[in-house]
PDB file of N, CA and C in Angstrom:
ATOM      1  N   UNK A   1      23.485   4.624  -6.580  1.00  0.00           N
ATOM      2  CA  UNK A   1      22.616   4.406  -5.435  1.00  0.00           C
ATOM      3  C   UNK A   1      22.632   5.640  -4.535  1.00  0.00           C
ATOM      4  N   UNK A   2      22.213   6.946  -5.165  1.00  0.00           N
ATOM      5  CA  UNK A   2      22.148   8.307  -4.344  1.00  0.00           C
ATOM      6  C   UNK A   2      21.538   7.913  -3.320  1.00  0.00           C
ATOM      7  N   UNK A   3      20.417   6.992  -3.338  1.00  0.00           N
ATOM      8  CA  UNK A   3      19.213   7.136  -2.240  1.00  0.00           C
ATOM      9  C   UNK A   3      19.697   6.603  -1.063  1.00  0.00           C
ATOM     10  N   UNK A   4      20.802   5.488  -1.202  1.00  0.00           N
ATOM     11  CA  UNK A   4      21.320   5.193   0.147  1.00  0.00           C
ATOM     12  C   UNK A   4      21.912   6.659   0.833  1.00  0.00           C
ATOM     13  N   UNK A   5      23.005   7.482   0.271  1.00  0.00           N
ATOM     14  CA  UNK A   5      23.198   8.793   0.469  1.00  0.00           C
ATOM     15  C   UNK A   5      22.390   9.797   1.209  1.00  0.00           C
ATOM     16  N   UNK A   6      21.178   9.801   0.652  1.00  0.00           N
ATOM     17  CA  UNK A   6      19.953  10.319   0.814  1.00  0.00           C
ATOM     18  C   UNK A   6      19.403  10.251   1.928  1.00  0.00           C
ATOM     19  N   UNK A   7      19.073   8.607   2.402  1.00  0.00           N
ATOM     20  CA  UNK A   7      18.734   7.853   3.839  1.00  0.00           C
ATOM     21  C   UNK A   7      19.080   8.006   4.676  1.00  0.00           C
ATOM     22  N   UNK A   8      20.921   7.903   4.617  1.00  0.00           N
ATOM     23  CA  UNK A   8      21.812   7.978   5.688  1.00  0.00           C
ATOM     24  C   UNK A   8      22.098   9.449   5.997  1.00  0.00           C
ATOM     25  N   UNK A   9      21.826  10.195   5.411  1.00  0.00           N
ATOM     26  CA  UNK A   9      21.826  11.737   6.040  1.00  0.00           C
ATOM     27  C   UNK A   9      20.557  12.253   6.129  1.00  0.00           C
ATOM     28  N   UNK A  10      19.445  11.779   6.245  1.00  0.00           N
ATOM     29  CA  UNK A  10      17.923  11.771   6.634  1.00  0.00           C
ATOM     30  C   UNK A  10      18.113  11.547   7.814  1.00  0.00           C
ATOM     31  N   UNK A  11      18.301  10.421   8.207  1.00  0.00           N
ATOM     32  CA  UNK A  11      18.850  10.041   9.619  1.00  0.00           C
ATOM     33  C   UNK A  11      20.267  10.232  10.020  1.00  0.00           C
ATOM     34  N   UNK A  12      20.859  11.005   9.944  1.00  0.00           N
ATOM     35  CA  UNK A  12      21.923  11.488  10.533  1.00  0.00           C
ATOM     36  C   UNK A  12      23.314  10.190  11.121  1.00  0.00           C
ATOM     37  N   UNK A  13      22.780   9.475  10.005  1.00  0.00           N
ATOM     38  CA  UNK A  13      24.063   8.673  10.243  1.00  0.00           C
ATOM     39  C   UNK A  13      25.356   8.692   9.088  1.00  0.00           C
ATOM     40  N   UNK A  14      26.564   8.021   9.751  1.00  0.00           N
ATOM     41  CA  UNK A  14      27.471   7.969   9.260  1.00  0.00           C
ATOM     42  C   UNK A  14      28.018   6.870   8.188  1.00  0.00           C
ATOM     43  N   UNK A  15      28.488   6.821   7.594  1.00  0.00           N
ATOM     44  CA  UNK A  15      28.998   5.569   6.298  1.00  0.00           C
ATOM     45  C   UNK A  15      29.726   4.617   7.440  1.00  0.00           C
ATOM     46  N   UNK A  16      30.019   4.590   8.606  1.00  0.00           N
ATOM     47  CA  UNK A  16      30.735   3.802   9.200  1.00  0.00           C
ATOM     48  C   UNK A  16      29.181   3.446  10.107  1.00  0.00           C
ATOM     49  N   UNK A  17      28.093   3.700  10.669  1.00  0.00           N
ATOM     50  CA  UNK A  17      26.822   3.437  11.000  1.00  0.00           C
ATOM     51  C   UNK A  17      26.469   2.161   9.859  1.00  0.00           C
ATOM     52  N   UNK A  18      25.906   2.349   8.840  1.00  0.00           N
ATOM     53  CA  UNK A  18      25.567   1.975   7.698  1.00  0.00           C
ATOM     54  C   UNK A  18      26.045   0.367   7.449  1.00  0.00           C
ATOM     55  N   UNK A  19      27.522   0.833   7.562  1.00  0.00           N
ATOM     56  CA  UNK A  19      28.339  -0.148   7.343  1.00  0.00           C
ATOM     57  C   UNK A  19      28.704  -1.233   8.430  1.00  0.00           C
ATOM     58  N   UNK A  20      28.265  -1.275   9.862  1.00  0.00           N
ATOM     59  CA  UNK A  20      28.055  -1.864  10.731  1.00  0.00           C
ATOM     60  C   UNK A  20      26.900  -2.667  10.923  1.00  0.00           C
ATOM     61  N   UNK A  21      25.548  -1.633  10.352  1.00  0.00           N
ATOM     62  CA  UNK A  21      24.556  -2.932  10.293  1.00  0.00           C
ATOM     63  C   UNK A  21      24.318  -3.511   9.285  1.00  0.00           C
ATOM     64  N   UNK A  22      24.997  -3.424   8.044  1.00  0.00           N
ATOM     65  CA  UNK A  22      24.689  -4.360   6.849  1.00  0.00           C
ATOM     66  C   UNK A  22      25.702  -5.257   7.050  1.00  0.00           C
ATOM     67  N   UNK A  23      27.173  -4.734   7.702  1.00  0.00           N
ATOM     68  CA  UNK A  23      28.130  -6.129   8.177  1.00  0.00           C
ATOM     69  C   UNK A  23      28.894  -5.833   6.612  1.00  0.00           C
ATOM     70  N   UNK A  24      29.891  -4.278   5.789  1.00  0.00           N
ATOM     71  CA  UNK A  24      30.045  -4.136   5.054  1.00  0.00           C
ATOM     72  C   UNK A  24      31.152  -3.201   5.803  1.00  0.00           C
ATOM     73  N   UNK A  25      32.046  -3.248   4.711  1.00  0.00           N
ATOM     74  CA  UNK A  25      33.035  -2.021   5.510  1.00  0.00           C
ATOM     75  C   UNK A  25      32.630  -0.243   4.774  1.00  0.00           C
ATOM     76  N   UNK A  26      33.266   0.890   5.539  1.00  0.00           N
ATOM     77  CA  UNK A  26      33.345   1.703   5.198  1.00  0.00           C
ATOM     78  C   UNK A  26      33.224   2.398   3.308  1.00  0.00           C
ATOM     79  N   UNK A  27      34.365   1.984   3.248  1.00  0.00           N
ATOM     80  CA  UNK A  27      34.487   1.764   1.670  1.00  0.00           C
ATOM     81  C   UNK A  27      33.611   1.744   1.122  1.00  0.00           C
ATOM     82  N   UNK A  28      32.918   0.374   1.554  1.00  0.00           N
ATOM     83  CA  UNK A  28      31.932  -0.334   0.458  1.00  0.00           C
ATOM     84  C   UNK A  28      30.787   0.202   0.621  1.00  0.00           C
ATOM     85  N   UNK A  29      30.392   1.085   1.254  1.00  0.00           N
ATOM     86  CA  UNK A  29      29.079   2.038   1.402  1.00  0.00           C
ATOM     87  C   UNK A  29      29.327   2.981   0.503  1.00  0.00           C
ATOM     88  N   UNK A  30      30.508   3.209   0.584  1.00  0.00           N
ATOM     89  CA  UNK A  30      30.989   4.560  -0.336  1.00  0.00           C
ATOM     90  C   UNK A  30      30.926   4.629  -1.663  1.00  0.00           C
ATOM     91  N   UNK A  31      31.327   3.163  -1.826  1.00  0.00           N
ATOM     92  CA  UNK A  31      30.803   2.972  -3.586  1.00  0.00           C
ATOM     93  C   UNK A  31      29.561   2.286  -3.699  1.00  0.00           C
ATOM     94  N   UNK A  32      28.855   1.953  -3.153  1.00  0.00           N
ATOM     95  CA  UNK A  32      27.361   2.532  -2.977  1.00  0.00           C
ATOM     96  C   UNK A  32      26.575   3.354  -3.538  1.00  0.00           C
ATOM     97  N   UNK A  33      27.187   4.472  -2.685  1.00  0.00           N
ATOM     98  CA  UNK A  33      26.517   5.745  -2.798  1.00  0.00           C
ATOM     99  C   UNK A  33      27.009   6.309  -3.744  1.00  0.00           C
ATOM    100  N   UNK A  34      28.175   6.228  -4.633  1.00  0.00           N
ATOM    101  CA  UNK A  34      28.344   6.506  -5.544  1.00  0.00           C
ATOM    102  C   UNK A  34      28.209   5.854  -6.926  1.00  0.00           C
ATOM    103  N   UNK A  35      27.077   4.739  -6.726  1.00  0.00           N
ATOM    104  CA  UNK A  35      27.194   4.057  -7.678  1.00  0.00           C
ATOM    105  C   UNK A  35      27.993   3.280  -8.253  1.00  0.00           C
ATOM    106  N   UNK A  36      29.618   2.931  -8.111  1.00  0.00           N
ATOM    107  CA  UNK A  36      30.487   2.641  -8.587  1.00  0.00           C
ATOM    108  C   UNK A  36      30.394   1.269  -7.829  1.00  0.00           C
ATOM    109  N   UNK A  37      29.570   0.086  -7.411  1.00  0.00           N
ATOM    110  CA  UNK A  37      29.555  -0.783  -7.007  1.00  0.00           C
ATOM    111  C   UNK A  37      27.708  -0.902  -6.869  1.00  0.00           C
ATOM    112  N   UNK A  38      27.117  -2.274  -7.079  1.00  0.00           N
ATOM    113  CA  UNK A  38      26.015  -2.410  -6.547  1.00  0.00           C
ATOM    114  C   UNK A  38      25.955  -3.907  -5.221  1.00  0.00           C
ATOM    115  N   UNK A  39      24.937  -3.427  -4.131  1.00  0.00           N
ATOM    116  CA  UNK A  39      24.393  -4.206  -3.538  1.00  0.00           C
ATOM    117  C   UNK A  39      24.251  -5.276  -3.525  1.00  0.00           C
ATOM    118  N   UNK A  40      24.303  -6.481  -3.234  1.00  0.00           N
ATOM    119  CA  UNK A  40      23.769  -7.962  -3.326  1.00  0.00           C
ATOM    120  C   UNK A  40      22.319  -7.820  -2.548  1.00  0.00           C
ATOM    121  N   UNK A  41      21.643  -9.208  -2.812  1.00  0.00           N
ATOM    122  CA  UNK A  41      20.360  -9.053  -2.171  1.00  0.00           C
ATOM    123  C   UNK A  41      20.079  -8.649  -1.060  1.00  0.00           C
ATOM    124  N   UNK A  42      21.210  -9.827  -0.048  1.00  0.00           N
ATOM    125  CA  UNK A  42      21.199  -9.419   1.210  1.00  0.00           C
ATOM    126  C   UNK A  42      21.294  -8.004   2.111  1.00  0.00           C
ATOM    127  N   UNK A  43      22.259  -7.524   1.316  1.00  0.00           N
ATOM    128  CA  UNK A  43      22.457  -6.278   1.111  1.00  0.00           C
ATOM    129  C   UNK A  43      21.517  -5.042   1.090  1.00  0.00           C
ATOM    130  N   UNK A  44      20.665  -5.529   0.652  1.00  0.00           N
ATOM    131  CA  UNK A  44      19.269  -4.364  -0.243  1.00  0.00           C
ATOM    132  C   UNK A  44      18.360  -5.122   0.968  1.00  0.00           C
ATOM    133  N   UNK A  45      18.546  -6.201   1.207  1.00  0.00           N
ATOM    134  CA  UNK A  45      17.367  -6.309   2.760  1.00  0.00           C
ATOM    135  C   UNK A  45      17.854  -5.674   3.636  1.00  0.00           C
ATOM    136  N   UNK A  46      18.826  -5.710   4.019  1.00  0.00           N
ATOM    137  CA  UNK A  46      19.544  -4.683   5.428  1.00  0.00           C
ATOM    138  C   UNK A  46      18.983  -3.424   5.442  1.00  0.00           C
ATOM    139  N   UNK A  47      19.635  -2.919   4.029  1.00  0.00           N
ATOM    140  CA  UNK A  47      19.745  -1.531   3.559  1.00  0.00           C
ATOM    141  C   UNK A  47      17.826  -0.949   4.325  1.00  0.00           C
ATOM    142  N   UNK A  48      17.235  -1.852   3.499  1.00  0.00           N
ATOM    143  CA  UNK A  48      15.886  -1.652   3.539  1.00  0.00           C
ATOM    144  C   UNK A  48      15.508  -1.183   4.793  1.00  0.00           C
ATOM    145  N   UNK A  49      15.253  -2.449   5.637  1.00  0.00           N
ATOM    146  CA  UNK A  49      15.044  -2.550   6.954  1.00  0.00           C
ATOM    147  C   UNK A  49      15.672  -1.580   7.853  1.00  0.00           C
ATOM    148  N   UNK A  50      17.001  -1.139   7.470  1.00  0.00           N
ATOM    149  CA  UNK A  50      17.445  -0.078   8.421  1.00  0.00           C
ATOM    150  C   UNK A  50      16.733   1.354   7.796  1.00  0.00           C
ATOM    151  N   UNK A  51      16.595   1.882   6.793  1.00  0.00           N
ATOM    152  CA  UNK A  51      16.177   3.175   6.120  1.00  0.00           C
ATOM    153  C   UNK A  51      14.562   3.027   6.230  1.00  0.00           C
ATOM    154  N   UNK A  52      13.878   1.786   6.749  1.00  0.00           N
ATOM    155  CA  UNK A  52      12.385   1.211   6.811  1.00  0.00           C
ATOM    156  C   UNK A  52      11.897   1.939   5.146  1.00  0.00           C
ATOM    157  N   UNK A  53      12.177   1.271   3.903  1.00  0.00           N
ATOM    158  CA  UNK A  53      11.782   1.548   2.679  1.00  0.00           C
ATOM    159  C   UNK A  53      11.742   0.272   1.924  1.00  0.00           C
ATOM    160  N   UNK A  54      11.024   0.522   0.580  1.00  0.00           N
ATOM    161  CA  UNK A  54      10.984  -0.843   0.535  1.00  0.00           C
ATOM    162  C   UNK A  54      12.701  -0.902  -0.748  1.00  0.00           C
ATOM    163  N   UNK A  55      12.775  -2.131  -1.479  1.00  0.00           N
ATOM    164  CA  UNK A  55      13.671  -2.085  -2.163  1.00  0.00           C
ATOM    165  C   UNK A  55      13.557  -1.310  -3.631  1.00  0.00           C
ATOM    166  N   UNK A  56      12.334  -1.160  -3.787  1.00  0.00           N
ATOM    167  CA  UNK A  56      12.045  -0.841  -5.273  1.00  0.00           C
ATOM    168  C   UNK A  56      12.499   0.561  -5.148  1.00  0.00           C
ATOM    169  N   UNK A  57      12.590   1.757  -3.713  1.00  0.00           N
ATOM    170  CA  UNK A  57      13.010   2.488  -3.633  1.00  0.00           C
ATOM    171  C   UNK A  57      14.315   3.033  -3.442  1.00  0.00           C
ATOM    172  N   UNK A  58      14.680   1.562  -2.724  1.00  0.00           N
ATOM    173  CA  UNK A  58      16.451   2.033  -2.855  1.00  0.00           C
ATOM    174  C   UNK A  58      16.633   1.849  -4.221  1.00  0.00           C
ATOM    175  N   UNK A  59      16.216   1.496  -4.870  1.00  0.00           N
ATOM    176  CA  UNK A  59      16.683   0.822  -6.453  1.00  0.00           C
ATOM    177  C   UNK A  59      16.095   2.042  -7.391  1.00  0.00           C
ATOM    178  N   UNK A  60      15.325   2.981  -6.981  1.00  0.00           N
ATOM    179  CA  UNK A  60      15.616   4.207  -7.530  1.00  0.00           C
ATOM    180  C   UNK A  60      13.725   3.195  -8.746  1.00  0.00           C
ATOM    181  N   UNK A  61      13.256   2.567  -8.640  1.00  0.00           N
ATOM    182  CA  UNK A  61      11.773   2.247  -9.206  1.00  0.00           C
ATOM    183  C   UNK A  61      10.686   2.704  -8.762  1.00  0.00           C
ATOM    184  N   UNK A  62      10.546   3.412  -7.292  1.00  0.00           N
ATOM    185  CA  UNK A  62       9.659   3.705  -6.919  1.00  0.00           C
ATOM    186  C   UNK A  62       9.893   4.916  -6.314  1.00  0.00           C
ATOM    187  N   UNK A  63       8.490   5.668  -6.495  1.00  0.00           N
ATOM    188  CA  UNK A  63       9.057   7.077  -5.310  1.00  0.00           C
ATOM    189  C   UNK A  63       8.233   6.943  -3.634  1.00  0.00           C
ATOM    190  N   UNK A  64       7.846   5.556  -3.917  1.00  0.00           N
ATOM    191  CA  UNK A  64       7.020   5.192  -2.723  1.00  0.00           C
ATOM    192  C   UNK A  64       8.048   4.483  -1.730  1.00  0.00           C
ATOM    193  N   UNK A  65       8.068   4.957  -0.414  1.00  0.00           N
ATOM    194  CA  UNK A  65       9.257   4.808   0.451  1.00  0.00           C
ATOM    195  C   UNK A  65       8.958   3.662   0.631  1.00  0.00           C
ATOM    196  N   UNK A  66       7.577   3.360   1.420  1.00  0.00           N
ATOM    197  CA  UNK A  66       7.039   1.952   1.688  1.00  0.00           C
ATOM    198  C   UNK A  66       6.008   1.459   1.571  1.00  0.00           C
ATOM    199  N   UNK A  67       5.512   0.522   0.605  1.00  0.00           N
ATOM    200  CA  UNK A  67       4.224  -0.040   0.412  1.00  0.00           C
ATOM    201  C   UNK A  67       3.658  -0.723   0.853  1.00  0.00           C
ATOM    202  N   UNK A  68       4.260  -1.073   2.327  1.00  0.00           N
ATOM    203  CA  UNK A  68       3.603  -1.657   3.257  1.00  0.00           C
ATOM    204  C   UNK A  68       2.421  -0.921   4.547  1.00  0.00           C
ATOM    205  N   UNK A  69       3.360   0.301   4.126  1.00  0.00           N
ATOM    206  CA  UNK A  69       2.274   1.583   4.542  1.00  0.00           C
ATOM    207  C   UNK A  69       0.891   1.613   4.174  1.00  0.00           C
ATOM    208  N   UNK A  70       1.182   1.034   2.949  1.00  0.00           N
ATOM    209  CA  UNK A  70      -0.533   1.376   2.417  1.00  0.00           C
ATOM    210  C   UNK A  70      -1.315   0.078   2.292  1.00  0.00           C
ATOM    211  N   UNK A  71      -2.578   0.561   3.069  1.00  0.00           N
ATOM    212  CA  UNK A  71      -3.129  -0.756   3.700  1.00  0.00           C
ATOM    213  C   UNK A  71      -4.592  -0.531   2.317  1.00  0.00           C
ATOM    214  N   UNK A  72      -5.584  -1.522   2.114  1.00  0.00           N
ATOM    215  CA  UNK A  72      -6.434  -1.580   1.181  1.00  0.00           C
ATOM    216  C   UNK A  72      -7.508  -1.778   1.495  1.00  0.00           C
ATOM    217  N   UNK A  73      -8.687  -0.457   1.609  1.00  0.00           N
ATOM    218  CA  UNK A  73      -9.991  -0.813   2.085  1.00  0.00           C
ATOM    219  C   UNK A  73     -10.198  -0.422   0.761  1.00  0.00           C
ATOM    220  N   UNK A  74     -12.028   0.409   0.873  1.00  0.00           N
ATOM    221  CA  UNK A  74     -12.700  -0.075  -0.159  1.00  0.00           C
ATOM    222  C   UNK A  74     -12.086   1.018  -1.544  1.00  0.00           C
ATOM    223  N   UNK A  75     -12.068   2.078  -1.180  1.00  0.00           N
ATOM    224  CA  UNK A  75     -11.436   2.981  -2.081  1.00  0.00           C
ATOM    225  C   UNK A  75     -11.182   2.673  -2.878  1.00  0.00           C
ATOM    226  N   UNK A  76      -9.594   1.593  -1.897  1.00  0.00           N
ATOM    227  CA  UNK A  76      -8.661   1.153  -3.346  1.00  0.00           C
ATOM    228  C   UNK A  76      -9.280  -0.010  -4.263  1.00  0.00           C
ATOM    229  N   UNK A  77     -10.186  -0.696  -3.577  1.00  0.00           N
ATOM    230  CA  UNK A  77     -10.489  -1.987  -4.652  1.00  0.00           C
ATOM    231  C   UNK A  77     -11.567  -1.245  -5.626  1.00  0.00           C
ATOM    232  N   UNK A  78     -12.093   0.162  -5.182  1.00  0.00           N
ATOM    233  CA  UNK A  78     -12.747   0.739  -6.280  1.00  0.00           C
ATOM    234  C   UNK A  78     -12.087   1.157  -6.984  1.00  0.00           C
ATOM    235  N   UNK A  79     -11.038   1.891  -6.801  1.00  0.00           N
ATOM    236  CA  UNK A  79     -10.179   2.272  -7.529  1.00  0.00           C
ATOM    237  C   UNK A  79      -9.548   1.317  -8.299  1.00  0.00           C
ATOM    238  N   UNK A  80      -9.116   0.207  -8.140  1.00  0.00           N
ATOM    239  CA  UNK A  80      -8.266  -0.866  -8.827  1.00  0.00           C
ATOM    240  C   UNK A  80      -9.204  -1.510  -9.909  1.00  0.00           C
ATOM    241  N   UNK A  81     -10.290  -1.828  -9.457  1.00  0.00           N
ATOM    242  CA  UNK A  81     -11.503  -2.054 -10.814  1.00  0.00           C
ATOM    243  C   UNK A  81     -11.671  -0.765 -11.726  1.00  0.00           C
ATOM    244  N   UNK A  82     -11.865   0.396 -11.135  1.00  0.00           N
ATOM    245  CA  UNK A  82     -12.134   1.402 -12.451  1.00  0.00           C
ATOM    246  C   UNK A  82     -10.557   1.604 -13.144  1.00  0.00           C
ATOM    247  N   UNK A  83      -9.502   1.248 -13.010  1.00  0.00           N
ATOM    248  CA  UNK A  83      -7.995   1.607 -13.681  1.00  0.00           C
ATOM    249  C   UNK A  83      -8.380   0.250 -14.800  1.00  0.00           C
ATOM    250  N   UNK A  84      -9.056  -0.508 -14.517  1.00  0.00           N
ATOM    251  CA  UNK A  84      -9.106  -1.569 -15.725  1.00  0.00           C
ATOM    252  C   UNK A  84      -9.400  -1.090 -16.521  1.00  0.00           C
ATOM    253  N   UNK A  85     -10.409  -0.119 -16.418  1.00  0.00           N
ATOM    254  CA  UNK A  85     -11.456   0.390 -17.995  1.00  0.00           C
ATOM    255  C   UNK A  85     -10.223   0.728 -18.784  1.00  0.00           C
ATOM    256  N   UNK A  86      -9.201   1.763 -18.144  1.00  0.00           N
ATOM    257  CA  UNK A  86      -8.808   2.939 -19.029  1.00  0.00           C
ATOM    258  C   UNK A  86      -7.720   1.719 -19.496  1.00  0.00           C
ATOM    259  N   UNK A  87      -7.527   2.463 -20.868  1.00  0.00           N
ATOM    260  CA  UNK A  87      -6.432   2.413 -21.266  1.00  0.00           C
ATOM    261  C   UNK A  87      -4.558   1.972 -21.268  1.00  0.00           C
ATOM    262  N   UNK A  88      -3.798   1.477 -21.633  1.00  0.00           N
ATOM    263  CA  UNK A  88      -2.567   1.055 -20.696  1.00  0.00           C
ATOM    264  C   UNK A  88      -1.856   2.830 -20.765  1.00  0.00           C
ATOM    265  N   UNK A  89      -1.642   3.726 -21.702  1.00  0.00           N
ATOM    266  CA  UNK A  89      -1.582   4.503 -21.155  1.00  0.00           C
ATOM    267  C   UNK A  89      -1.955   5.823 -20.264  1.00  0.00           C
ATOM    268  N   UNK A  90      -3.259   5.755 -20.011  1.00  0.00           N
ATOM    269  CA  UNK A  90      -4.042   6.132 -19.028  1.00  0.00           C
ATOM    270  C   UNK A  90      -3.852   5.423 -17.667  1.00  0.00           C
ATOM    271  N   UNK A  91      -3.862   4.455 -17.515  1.00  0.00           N
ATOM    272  CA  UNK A  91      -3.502   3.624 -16.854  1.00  0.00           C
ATOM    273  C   UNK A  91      -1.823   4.138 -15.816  1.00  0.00           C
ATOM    274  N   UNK A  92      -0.945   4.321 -16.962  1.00  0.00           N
ATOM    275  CA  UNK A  92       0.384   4.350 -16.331  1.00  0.00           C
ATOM    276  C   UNK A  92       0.384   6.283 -15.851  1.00  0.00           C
ATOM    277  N   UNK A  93      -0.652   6.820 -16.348  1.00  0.00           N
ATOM    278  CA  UNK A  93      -0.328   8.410 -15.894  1.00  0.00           C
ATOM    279  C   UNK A  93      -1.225   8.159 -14.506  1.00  0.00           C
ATOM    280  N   UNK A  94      -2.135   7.499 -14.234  1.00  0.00           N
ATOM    281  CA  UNK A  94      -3.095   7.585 -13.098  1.00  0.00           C
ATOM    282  C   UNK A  94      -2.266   6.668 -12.049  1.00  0.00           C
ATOM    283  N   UNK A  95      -1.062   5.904 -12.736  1.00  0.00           N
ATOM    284  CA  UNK A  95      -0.074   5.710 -11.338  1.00  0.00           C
ATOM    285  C   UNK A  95       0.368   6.235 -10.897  1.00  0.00           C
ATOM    286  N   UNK A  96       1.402   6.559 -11.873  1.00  0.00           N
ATOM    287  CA  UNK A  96       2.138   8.355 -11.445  1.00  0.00           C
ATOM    288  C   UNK A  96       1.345   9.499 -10.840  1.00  0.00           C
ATOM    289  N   UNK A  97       0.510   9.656 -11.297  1.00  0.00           N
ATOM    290  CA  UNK A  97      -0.514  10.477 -10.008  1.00  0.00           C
ATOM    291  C   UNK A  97      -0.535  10.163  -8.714  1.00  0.00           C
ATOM    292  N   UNK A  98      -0.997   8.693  -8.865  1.00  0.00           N
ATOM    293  CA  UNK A  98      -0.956   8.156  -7.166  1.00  0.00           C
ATOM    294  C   UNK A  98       0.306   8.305  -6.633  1.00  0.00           C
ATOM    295  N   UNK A  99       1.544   7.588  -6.913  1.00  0.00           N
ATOM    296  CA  UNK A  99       2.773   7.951  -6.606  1.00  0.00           C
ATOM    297  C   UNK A  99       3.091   9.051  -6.198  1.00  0.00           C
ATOM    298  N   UNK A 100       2.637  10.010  -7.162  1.00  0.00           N
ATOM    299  CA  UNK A 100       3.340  11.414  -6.439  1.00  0.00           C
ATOM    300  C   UNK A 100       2.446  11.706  -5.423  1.00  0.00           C
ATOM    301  N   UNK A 101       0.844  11.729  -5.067  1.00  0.00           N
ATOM    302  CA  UNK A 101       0.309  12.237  -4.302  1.00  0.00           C
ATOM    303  C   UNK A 101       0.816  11.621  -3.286  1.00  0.00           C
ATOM    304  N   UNK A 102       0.893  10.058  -3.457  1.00  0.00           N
ATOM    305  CA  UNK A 102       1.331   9.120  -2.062  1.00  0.00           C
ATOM    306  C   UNK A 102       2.632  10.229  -1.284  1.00  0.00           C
ATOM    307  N   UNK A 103       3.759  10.026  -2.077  1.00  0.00           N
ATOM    308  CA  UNK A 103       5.153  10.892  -1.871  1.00  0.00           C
ATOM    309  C   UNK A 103       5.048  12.081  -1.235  1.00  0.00           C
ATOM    310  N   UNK A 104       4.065  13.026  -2.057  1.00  0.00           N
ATOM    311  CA  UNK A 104       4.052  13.984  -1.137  1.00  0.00           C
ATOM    312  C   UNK A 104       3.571  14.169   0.224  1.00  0.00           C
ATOM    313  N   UNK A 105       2.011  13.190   0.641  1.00  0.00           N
ATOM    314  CA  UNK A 105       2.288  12.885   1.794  1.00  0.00           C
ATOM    315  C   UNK A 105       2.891  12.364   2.520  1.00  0.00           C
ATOM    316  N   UNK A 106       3.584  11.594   2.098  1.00  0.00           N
ATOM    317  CA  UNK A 106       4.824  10.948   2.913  1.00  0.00           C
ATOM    318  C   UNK A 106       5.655  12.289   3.096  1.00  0.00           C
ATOM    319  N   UNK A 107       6.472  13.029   2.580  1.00  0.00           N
ATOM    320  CA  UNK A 107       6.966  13.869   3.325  1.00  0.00           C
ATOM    321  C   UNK A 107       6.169  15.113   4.023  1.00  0.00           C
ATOM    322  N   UNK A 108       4.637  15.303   4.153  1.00  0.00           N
ATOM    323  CA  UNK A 108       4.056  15.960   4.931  1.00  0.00           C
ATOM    324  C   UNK A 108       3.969  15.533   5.949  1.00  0.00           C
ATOM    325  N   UNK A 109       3.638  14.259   6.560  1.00  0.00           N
ATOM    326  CA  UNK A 109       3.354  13.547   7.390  1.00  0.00           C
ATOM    327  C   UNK A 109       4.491  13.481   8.023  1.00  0.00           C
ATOM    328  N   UNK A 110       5.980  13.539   7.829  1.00  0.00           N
ATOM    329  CA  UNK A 110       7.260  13.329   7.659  1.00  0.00           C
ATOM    330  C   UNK A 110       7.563  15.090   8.824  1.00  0.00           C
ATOM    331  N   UNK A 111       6.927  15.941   7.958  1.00  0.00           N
ATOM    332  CA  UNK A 111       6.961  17.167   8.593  1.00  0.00           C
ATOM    333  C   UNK A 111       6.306  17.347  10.036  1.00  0.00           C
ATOM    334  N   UNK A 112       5.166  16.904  10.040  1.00  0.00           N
ATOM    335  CA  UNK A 112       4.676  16.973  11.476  1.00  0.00           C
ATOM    336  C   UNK A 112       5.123  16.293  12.663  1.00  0.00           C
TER     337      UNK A 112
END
């Protein structure tokens, strides 16, 4: 779980921070972040809510921080009907496209 790692020195907090608002001790952040222990649910909601990401990203599935960010006018429902035509693997490269473009604005936007 690098990305907790990742979060908590994004925001400049400490493993003893971390570990106060999930209600976890020191330690147990530590093997965390090192992988050598995983999360319970409750756990991965805290986590979430404090780093504001969703879970699929602490969980290392998504490179999208938060998909609640992205709201759906017409674009996307055009877009979501023409991804039917193609192909399933056409399909999975024109996610990964979106993903990364999403990502990279997220950390442009991140910059300003």
């Amino acid at each position: 779980m690098n990305k907790i790692k990742e979060l908590r020195n994004e925001k400049g907090l400490l493993q003893s921070d971390v570990a106060n608002y999930i209600g976890k001790s020191e330690r147990m952040v530590g093997f965390y972040e090192k992988g050598e222990r995983d999360p319970n649910t409750d756990t991965l909601i805290k986590l979430s809510e404090l780093f504001d990401v969703s879970i699929d990203y602490l969980l290392g599935k998504s490179s999208i921080r938060n998909s609640k960010k992205i709201n759906l006018d017409d674009i996307d429902i055009a877009f979501a009907s023409g991804i039917k035509g193609l192909n399933k693997e056409n399909q999975e490269t024109l996610k990964n496209i979106m993903e990364g473009l999403l990502a990279k604005q997220e950390l442009e936007d991140d910059k300003k």
